[in-house]
C-alpha atoms as a PDB file:
ATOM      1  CA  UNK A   1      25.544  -3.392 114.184  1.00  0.00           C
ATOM      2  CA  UNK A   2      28.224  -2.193 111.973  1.00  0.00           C
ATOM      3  CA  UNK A   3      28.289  -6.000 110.455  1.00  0.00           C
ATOM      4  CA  UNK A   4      24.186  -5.379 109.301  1.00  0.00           C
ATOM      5  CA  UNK A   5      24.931  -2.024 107.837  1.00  0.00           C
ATOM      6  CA  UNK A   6      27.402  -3.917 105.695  1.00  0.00           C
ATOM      7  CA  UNK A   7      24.660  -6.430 104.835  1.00  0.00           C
ATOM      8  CA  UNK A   8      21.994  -3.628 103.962  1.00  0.00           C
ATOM      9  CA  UNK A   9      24.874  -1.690 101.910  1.00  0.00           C
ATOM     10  CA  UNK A  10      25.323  -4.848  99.960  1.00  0.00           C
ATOM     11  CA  UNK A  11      22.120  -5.973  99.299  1.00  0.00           C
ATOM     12  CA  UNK A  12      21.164  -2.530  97.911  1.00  0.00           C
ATOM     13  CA  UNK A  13      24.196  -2.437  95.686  1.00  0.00           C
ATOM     14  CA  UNK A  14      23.038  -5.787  94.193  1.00  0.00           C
ATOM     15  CA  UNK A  15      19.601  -4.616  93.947  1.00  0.00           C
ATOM     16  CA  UNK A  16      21.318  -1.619  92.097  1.00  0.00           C
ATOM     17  CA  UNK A  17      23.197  -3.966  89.577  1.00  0.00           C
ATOM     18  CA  UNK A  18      20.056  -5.698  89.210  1.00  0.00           C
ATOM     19  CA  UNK A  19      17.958  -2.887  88.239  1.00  0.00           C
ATOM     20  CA  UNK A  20      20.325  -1.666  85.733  1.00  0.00           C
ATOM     21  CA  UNK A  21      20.553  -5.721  84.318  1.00  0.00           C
ATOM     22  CA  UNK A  22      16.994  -5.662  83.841  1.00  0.00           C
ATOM     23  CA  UNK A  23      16.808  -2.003  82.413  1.00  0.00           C
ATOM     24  CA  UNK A  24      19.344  -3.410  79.921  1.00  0.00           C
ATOM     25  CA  UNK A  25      17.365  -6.622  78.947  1.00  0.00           C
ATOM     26  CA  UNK A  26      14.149  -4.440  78.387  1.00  0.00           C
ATOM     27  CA  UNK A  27      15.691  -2.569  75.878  1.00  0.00           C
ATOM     28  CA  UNK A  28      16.957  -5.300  73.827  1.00  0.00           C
ATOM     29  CA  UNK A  29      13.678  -6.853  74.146  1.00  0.00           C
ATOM     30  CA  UNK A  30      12.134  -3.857  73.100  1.00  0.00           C
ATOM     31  CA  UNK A  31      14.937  -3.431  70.108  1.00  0.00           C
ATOM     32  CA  UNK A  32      14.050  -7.006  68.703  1.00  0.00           C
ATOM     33  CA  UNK A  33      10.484  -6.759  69.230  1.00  0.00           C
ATOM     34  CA  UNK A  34      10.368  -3.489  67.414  1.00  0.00           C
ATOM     35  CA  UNK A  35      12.209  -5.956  64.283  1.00  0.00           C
ATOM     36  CA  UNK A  36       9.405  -8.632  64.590  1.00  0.00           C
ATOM     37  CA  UNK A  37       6.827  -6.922  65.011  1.00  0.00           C
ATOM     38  CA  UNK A  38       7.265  -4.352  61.594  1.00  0.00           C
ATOM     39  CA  UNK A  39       6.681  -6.349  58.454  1.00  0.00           C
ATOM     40  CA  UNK A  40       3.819  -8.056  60.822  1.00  0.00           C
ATOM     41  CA  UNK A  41       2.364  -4.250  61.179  1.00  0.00           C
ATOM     42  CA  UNK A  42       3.079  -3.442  57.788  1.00  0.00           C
ATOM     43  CA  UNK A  43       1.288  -6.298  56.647  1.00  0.00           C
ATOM     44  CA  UNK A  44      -1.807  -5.600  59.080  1.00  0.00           C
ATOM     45  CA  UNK A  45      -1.983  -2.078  58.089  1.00  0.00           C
ATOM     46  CA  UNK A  46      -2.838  -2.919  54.337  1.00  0.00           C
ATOM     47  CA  UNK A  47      -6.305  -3.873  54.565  1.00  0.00           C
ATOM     48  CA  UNK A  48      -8.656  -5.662  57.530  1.00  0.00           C
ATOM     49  CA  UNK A  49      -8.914  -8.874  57.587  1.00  0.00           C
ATOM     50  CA  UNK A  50     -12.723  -9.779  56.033  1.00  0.00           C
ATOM     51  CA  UNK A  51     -14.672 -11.788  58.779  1.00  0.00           C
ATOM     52  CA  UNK A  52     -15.998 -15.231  57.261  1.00  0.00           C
ATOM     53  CA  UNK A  53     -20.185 -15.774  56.863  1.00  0.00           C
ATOM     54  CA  UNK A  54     -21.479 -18.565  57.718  1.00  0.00           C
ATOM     55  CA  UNK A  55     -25.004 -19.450  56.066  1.00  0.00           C
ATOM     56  CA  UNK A  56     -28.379 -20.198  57.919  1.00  0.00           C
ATOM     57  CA  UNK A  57     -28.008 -23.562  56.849  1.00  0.00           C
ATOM     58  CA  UNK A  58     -24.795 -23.700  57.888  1.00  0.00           C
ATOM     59  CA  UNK A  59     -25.279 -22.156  61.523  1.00  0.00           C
ATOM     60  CA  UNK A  60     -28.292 -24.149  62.019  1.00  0.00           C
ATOM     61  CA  UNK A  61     -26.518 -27.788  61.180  1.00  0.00           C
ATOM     62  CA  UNK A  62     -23.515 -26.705  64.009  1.00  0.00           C
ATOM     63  CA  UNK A  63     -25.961 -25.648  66.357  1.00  0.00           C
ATOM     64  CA  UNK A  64     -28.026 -29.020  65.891  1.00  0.00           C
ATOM     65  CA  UNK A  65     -24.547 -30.638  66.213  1.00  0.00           C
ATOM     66  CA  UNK A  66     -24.084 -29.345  69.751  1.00  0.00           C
ATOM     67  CA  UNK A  67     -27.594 -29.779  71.026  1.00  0.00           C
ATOM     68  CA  UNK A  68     -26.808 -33.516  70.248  1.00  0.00           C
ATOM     69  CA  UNK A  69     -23.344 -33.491  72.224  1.00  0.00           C
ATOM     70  CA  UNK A  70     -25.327 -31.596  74.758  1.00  0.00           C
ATOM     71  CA  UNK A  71     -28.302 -34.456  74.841  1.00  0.00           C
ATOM     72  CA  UNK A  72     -25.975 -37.031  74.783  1.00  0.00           C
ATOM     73  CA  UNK A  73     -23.978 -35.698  77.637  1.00  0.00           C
ATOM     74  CA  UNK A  74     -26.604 -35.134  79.910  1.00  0.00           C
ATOM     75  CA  UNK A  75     -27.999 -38.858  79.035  1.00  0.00           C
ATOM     76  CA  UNK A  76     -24.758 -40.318  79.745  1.00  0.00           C
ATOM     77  CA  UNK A  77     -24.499 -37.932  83.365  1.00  0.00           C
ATOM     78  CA  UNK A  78     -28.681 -39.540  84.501  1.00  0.00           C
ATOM     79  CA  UNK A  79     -27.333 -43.119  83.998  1.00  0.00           C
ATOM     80  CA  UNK A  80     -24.397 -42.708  85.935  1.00  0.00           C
END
C-alpha cells in the first residue's frame, strides 16, 4: 500500500511540473502572439476593407457557369 501512495505522490508531482510547463509555454505564446499580431491590428484598424461588386452581368455568366457543371454532372451520374 505504502508502494501506491508513492506512485500517486509521484504522478501528482509530475502533473504539478507539468502544469507549471504548460503555464510557462502559454505565456510565451501569448508574448509572441501579442508581437505578430500588432502591426497586423494596426493595419486593420485604419480603414475596413471595401467588399468587391460584382455586376449583373457578371453574376449571371458565373451562375450560368455552374448550372452547366451542375447539368453536366448529373448527365455524366444517369449514364453511369
Amino acid at each position: 500500500m505504502a508502494n501506491l501512495n508513492e506512485i500517486v505522490k509521484k504522478l501528482r508531482d509530475e502533473r504539478n511540473r507539468v502544469a507549471k510547463e504548460l503555464s510557462r509555454l502559454n505565456g510565451a505564446i501569448a508574448a509572441l502572439g501579442a508581437l505578430s499580431a500588432a502591426p497586423a491590428a494596426a493595419a486593420k484598424a485604419g480603414k475596413p476593407k471595401a467588399r468587391r461588386k460584382l455586376s449583373a452581368a457578371a453574376r449571371k455568366k458565373i451562375a450560368d457557369a455552374q448550372r452547366a457543371r451542375w447539368a453536366k454532372l448529373k448527365k455524366q451520374q444517369k449514364v453511369a
